[in-house]
N, C-alpha and C. Protein backbone atom coordinates (compact mmCIF):
# COMPACT_ATOMS: atom_id res chain seq x y z
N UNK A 1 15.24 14.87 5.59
CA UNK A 1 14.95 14.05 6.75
C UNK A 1 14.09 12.86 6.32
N UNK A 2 14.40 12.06 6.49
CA UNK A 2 13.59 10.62 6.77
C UNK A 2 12.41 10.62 7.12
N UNK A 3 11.46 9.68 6.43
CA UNK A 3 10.02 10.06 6.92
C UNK A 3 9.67 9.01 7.88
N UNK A 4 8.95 9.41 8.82
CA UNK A 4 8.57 8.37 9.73
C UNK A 4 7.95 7.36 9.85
N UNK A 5 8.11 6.02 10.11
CA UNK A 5 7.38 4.67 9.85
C UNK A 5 5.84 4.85 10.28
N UNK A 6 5.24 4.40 9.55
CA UNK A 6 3.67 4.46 9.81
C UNK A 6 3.49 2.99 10.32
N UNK A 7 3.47 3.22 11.56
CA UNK A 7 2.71 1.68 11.71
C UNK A 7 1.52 1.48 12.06
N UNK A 8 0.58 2.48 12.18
CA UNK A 8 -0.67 2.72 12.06
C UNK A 8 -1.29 2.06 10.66
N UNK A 9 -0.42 1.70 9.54
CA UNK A 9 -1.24 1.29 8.44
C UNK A 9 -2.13 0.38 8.79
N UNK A 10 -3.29 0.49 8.19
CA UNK A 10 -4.30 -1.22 8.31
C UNK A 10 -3.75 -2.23 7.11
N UNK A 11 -3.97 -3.51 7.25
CA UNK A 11 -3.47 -4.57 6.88
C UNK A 11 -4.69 -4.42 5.79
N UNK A 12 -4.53 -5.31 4.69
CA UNK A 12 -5.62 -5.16 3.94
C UNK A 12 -6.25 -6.16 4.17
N UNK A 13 -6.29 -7.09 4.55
CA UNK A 13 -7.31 -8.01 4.63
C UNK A 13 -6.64 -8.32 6.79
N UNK A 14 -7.47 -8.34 7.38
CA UNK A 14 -7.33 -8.13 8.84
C UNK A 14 -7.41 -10.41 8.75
N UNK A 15 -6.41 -10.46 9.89
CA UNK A 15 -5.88 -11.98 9.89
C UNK A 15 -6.46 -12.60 11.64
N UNK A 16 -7.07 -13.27 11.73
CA UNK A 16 -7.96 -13.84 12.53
C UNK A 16 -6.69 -14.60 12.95
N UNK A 17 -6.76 -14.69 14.22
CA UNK A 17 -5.77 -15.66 15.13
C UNK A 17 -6.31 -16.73 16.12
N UNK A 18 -5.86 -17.69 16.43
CA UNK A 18 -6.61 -18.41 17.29
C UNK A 18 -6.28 -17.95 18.13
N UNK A 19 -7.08 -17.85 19.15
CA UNK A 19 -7.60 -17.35 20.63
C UNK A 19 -8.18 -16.04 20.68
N UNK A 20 -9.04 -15.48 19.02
CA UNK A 20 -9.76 -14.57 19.33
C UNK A 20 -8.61 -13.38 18.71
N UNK A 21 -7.71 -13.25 18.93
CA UNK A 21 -6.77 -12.02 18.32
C UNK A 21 -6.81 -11.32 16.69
N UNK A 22 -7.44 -10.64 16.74
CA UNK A 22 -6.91 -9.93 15.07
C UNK A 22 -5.99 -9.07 15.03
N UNK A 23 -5.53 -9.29 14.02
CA UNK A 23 -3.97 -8.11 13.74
C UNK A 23 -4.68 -7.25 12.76
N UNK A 24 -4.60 -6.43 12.90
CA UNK A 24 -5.43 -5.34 11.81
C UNK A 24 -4.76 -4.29 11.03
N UNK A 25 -3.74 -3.74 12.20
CA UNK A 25 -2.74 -3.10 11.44
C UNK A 25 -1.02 -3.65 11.51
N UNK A 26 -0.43 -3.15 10.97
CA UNK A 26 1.26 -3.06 10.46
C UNK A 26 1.78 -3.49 12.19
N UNK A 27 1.31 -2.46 12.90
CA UNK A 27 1.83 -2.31 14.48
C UNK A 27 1.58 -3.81 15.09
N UNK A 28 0.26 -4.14 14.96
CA UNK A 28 -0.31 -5.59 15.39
C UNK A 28 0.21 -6.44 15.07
N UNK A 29 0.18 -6.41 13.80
CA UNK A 29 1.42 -7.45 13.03
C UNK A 29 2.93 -7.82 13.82
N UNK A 30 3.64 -6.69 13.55
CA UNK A 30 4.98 -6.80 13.49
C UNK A 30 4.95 -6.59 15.18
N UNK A 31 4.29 -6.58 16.21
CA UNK A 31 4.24 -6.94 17.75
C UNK A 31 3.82 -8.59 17.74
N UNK A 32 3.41 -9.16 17.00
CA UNK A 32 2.92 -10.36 17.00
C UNK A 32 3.60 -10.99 17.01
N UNK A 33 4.62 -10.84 15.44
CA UNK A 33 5.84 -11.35 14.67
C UNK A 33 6.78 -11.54 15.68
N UNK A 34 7.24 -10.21 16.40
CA UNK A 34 8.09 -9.88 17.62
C UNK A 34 8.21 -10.53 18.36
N UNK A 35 7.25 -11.46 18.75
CA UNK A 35 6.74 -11.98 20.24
C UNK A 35 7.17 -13.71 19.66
N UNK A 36 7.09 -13.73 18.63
CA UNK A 36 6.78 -15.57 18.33
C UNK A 36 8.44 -15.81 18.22
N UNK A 37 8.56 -17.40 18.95
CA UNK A 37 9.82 -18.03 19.03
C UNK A 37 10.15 -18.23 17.40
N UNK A 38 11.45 -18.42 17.00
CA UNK A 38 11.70 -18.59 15.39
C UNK A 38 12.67 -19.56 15.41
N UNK A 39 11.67 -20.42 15.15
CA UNK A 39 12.68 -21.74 14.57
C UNK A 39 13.46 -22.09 13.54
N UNK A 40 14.27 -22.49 13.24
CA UNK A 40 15.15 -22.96 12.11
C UNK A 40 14.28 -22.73 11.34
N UNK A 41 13.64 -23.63 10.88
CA UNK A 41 12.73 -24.06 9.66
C UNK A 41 11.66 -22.97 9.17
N UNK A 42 11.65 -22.13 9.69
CA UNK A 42 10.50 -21.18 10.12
C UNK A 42 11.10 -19.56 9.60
N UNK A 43 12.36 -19.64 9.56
CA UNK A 43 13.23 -18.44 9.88
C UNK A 43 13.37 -17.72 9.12
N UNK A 44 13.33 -18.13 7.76
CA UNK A 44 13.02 -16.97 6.40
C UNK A 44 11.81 -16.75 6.30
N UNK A 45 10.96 -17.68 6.56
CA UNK A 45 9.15 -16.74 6.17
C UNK A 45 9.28 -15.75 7.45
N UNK A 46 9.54 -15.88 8.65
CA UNK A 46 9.64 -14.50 9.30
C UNK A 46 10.09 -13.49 9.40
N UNK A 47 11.80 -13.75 9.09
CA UNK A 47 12.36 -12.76 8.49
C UNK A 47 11.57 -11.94 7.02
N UNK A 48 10.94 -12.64 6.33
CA UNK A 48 10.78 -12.19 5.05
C UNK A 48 9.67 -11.26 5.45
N UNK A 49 8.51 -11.81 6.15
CA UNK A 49 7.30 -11.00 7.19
C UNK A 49 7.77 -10.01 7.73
N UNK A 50 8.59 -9.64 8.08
CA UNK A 50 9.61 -8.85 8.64
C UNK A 50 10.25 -7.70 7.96
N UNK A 51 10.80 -7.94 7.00
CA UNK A 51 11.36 -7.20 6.23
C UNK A 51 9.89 -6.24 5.39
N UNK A 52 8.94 -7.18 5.05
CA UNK A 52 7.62 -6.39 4.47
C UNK A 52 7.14 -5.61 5.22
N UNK A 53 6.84 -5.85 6.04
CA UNK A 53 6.13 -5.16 7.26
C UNK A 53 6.79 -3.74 7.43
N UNK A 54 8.44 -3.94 7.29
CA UNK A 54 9.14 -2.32 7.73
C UNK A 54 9.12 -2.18 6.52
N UNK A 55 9.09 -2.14 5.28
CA UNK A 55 9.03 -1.77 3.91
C UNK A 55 7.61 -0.74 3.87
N UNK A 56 6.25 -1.42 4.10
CA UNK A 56 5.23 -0.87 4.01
C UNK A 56 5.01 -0.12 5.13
N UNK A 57 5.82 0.19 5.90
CA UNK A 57 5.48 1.33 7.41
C UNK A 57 5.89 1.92 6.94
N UNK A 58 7.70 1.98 6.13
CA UNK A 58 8.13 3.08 5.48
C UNK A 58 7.69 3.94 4.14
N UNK A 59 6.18 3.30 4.43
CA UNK A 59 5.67 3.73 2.84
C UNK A 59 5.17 2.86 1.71
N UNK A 60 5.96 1.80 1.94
CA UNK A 60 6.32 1.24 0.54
C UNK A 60 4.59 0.34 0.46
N UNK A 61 4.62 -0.46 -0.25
CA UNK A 61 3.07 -1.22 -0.74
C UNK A 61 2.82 -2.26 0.14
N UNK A 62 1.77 -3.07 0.64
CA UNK A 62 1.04 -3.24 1.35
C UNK A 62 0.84 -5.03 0.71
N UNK A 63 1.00 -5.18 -0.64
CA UNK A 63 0.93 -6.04 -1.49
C UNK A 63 1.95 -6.85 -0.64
N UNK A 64 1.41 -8.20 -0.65
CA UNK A 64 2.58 -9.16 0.18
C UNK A 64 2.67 -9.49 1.16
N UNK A 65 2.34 -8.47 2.20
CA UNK A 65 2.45 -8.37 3.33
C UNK A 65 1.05 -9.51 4.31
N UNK A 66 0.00 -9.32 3.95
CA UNK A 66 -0.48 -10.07 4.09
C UNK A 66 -0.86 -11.49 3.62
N UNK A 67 -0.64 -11.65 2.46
CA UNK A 67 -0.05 -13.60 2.19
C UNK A 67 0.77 -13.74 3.05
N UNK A 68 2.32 -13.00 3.57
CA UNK A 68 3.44 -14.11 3.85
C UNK A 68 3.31 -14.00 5.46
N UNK A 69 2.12 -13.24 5.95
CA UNK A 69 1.64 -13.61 7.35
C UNK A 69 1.09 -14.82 7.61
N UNK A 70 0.21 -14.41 6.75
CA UNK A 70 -0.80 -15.48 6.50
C UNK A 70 -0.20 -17.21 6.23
N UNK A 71 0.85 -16.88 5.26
CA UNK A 71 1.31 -17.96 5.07
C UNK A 71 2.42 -18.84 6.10
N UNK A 72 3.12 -17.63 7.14
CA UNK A 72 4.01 -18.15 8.02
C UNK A 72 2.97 -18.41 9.60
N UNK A 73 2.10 -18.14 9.25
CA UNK A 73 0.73 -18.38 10.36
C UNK A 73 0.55 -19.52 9.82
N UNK A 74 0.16 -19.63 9.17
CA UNK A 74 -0.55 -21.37 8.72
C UNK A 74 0.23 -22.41 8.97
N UNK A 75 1.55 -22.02 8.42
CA UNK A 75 2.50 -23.23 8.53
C UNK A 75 2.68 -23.54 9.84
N UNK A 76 2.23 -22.49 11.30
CA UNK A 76 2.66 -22.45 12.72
C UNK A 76 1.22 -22.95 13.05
N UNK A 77 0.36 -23.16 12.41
CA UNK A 77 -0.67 -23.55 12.97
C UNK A 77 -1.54 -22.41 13.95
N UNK A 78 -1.22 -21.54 13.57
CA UNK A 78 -1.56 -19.83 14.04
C UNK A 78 -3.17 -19.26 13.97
N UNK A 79 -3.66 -19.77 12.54
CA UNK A 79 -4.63 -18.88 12.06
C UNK A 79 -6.01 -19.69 13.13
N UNK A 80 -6.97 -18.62 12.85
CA UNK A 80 -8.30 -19.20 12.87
C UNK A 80 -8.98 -18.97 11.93
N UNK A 81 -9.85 -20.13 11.30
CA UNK A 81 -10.21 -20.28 10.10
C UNK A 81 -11.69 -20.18 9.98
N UNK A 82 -12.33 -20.73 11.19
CA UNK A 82 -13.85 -20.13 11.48
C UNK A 82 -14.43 -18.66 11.09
């Protein structure tokens, strides 16, 4: 049997959002991800955020996962940097 997605993982470094929001874990994340419109230009760093995110629920490493948030946040003008 298949083991069950953990999306309880914590993120390793927790990602500050503007308007006060932190994503802290896997779940936060990938509800965040979920929610944001995906533009053309935009559409492989989310998909790719995407694909990490269910990789490391299913177990897998954790490595990655937070740069290419981080990095498809920045480019959206997402983060808070304060």
């Amino acid at each position: 049997m298949a083991k069950k997605p953990n999306w309880k993982r914590p993120l390793l470094t927790p990602i500050k959002l503007k308007g006060g929001k932190t994503l802290r874990t896997l779940r936060d994340a990938a509800n965040y991800v979920s929610r944001q419109p995906i533009d053309d230009y935009h559409a492989h760093q989310w998909a790719h955020a995407a694909e990490l995110l269910m990789a490391a629920a299913a177990g897998g490493s954790l490595e990655g996962v937070d740069q290419q948030l981080t990095t498809v946040l920045w480019h959206r003008g997402m983060l808070d940097w304060g």
